[in-house]
Protein backbone atom coordinates (compact mmCIF):
# COMPACT_ATOMS: atom_id res chain seq x y z
CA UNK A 1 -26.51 -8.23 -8.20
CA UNK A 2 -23.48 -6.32 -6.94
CA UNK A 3 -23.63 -4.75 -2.89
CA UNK A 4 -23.78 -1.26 -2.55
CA UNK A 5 -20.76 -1.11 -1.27
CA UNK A 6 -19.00 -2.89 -4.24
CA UNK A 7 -20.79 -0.47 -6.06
CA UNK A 8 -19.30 2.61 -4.80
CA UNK A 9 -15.58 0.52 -4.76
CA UNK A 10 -15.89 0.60 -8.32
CA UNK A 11 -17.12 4.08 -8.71
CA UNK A 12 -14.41 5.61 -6.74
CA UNK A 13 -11.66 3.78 -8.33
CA UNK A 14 -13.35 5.42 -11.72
CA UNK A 15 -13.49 9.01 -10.66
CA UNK A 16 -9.93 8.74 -9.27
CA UNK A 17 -8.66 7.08 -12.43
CA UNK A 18 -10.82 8.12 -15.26
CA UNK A 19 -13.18 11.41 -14.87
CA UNK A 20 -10.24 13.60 -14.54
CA UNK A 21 -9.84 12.86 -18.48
CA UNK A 22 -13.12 13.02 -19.36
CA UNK A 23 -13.69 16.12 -21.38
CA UNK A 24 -17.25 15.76 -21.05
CA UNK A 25 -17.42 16.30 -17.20
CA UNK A 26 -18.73 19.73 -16.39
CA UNK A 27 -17.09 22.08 -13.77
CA UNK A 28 -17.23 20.52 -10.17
CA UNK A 29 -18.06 16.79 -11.23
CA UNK A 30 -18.11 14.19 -10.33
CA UNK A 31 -20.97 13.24 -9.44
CA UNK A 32 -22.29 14.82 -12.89
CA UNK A 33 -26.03 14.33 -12.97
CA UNK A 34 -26.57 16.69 -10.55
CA UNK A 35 -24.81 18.98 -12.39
CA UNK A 36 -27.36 18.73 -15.16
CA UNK A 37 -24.86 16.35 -17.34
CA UNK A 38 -25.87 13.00 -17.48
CA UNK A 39 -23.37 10.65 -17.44
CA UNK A 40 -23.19 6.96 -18.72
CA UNK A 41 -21.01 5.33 -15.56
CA UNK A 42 -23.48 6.76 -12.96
CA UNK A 43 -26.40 5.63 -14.90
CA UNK A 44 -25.51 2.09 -15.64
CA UNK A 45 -22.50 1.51 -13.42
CA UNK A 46 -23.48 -2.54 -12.48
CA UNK A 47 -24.14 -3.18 -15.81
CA UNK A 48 -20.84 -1.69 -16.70
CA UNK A 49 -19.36 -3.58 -14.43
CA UNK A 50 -21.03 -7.06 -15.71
CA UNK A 51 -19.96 -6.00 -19.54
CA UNK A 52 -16.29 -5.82 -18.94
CA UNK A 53 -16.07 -8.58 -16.34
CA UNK A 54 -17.51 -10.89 -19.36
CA UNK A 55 -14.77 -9.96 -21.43
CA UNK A 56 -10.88 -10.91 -21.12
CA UNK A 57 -8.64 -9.28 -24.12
CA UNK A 58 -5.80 -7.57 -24.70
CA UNK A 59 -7.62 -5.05 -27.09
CA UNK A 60 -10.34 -2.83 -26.44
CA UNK A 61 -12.76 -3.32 -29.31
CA UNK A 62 -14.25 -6.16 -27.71
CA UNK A 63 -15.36 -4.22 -24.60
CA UNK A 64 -16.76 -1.30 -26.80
CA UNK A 65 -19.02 -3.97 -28.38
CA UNK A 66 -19.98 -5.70 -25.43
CA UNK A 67 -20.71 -3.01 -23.85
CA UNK A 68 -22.82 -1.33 -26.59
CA UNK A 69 -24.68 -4.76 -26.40
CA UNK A 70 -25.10 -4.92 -22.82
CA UNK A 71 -25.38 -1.66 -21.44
CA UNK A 72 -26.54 0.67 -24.73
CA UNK A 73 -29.25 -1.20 -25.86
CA UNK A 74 -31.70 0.07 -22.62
CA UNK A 75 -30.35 3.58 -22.41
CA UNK A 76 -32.81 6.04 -22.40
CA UNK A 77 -30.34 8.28 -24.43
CA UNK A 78 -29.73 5.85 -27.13
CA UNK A 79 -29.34 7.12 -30.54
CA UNK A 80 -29.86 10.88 -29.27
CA UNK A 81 -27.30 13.33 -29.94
CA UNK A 82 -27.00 13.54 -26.51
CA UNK A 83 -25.30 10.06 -25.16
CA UNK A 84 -23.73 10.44 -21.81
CA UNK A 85 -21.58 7.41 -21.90
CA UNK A 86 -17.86 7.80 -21.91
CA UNK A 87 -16.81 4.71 -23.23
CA UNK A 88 -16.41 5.63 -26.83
CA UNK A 89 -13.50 7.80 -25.45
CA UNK A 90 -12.27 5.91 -22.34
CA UNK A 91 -12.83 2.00 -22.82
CA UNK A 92 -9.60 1.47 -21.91
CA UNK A 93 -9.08 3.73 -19.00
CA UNK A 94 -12.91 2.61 -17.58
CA UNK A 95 -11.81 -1.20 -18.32
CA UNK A 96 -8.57 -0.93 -16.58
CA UNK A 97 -10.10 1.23 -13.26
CA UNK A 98 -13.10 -2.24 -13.42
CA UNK A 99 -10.26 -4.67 -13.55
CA UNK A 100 -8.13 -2.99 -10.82
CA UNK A 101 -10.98 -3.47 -8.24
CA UNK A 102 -11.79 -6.87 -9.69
CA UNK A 103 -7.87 -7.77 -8.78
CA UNK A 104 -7.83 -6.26 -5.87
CA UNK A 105 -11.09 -8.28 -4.66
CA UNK A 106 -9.09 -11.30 -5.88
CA UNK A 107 -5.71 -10.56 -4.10
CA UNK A 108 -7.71 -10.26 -0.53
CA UNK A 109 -9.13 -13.63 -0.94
CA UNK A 110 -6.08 -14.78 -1.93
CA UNK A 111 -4.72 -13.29 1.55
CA UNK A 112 -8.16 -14.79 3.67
CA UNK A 113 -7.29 -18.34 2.27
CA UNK A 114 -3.58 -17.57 2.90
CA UNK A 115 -4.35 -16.43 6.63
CA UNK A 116 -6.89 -19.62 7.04
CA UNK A 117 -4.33 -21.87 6.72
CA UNK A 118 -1.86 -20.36 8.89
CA UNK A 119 -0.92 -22.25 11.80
CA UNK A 120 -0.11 -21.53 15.32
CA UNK A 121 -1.42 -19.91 18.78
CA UNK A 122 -5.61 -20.00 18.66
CA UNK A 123 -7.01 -16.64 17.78
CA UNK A 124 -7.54 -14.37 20.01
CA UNK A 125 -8.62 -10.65 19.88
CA UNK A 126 -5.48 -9.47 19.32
CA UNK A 127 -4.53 -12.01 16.29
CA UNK A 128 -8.15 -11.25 15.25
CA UNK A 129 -7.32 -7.57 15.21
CA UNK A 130 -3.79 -8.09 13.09
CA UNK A 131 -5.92 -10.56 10.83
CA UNK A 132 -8.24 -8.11 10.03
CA UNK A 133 -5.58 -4.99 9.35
CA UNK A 134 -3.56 -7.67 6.92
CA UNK A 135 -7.24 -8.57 5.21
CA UNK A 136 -7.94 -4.59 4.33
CA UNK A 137 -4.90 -3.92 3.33
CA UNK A 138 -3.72 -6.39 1.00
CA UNK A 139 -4.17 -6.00 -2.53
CA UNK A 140 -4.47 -2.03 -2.22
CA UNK A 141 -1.13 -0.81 -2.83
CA UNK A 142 0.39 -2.05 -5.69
CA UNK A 143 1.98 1.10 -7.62
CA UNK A 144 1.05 4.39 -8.43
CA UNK A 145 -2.40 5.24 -6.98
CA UNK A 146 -2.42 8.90 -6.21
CA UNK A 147 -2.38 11.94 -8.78
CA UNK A 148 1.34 13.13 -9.87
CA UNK A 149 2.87 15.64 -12.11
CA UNK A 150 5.56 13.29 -12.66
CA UNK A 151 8.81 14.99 -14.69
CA UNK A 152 9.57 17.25 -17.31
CA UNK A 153 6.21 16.53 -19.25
CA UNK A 154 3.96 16.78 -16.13
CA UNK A 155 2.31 13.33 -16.78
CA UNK A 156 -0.43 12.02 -13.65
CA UNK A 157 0.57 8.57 -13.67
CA UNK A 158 -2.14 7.75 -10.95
CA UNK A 159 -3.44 3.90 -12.04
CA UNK A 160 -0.53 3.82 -14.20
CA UNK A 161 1.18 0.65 -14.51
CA UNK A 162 5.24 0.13 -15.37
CA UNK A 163 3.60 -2.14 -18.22
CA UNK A 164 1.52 0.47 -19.48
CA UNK A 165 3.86 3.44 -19.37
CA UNK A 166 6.49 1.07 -21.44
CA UNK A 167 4.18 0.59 -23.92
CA UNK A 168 3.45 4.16 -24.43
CA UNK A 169 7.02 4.93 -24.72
CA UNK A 170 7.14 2.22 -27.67
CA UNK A 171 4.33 3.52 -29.45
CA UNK A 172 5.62 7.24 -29.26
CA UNK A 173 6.90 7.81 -32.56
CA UNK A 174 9.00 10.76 -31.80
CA UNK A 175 11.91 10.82 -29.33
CA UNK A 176 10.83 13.47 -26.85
CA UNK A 177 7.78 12.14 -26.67
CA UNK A 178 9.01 8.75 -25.86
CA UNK A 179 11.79 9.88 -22.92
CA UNK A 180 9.18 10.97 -20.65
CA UNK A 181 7.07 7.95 -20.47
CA UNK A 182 10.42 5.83 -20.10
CA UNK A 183 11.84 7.67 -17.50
CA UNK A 184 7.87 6.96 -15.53
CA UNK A 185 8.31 3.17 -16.71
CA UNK A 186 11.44 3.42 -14.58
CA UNK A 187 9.74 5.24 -11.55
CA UNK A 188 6.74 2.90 -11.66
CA UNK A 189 9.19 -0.68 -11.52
CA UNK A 190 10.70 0.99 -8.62
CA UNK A 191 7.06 1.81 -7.17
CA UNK A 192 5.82 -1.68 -7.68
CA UNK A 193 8.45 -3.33 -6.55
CA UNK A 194 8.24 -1.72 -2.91
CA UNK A 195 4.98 -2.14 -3.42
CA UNK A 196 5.05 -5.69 -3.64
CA UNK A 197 8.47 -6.18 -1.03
CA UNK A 198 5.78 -4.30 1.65
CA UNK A 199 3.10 -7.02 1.10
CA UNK A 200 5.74 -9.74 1.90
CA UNK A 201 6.52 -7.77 4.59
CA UNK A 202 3.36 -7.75 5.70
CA UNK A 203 2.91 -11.46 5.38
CA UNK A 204 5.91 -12.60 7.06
CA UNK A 205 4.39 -10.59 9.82
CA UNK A 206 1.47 -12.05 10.11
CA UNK A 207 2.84 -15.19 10.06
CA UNK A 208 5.30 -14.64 12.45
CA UNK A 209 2.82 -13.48 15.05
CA UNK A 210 0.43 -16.32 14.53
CA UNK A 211 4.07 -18.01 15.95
CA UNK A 212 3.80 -15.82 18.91
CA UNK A 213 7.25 -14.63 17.54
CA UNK A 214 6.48 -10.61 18.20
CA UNK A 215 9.53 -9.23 17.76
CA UNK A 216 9.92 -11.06 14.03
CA UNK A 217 6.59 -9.89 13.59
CA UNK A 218 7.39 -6.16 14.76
CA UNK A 219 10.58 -6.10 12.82
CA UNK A 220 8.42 -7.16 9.41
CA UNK A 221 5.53 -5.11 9.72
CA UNK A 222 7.62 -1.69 10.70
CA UNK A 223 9.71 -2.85 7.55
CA UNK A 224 6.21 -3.14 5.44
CA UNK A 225 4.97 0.49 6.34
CA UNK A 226 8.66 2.08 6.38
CA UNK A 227 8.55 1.08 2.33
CA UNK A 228 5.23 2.66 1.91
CA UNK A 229 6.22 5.74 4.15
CA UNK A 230 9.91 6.16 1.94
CA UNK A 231 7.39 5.58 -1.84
CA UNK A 232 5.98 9.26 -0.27
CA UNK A 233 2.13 7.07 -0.36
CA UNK A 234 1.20 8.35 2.88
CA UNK A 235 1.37 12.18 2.25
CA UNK A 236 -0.19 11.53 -1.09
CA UNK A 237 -3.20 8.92 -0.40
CA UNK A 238 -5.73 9.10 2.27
CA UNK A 239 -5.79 5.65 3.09
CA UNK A 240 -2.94 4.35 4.40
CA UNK A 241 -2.40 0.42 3.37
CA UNK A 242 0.22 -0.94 6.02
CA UNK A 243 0.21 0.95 9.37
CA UNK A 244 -2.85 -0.39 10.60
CA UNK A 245 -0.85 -3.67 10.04
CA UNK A 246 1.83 -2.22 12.36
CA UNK A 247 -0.27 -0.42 15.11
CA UNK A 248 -2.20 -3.80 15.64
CA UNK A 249 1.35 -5.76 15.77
CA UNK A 250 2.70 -3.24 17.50
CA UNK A 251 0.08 -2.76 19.91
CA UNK A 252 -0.34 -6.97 20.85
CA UNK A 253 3.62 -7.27 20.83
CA UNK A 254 3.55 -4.74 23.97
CA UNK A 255 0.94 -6.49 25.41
CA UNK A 256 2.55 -8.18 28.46
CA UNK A 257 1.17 -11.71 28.14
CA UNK A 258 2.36 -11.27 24.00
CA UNK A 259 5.72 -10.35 25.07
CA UNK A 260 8.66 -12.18 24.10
């Protein structure tokens, strides 16, 4: 059974990634069931979740039947003309927003084993403090995760990938269709690698001030959040990913008995 608070990870990541293209959702949804429209992810969201974690393809046929096994077979609206799930439409957009928070999950306990190991000084508030910033943070910013009207067509590449937006431009079939989506696959490689540059960044800094080495730490961590600041991420997202990172370096590395 999934915490509440997993719960609502997943939900969020769908209604930032998904419900804007639903063409079922009625004026001033999400949430929709108060709005008098049921609707399939807020009904069954854990046993969403359980269907596509069971299944690993590169097609999305398999998650439309395992989730008309798992999930359809105990709605109350089965068979009526009035089924409020979404999948039939957006498998792949509601399998990609499951598996972004299921990589995410996996990246941060990638980084609590990483910061386990680390040697050094013993913890102390302030390393406790940095830990902690590094542990929220990583995994969250790895591209495109805020709404854009990106270029000539206009397209929101928010949960976008590089991969992704390549493959679209392949399988347009007419040039002006395909130009747009190539000139995002460009944008996005440029977005993920920052993306990805900041997290080292950030994990040099870490380990730099379990070292006690504060100004190697300072330098890496103000490098981490300048990349995110120059991506334009922090006028576009609410949560910031890297300058908690930096305050709690920043704020220890003053400290006097931190100094060095």
């Amino acid at each position: 059974m999934l915490a509440e608070a997993e719960l609502q990870e997943y939900l969020d990541e769908i209604r930032q990634t998904v419900c804007s293209r639903c063409v079922e959702r009625p004026a001033g949804g999400p949430p929709c069931g108060p709005l008098g429209k049921p609707c399939g992810v807020e009904m069954h969201l854990e046993k969403l979740v359980e269907a596509v974690r069971e299944v690993h393809s590169p097609l999305a046929e398999p998650y439309l039947t395992h989730n008309r096994e798992k999930v359809c077979t105990d709605c109350p609206f089965l068979h009526s003309e009035h089924c409020p799930c979404p999948m039939d439409t957006l498998t792949v957009l509601v399998t990609e927003a499951i598996e972004a928070v299921d990589e995410r999950h996996a990246r941060r306990e990638r980084g609590r084993q990483w910061l386990s190991g680390l040697p050094g000084q013993p913890v102390g508030p302030a390393l406790e403090a940095i830990d902690r910033a590094y542990e929220e943070a990583a995994g969250t910013w790895t591209g495109c995760d805020w709404p854009t009207v990106f270029g000539r067509a206009r397209l929101d590449l928010q949960g976008v990938s590089a991969a992704e937006a390549e493959s679209r431009s392949v399988e347009s079939i007419w040039r002006r269709q395909s130009e747009p989506w190539e000139e995002a696959a460009a944008w996005l490689r440029r977005l993920e690698g920052q993306a990805a540059l900041a997290e080292e960044q950030a994990s040099l800094a870490v380990a730099a001030a379990h070292r006690g080495e504060w100004r190697e730490a300072l330098a890496h961590a103000h490098r981490a959040w300048a990349l995110e600041v120059n991506s334009g991420r922090h006028l576009r997202h609410e949560t910031p990913a890297w300058q908690p990172l930096f305050r709690a370096i920043e704020a220890a590395a003053g400290a006097p008995a931190a100094a060095k």
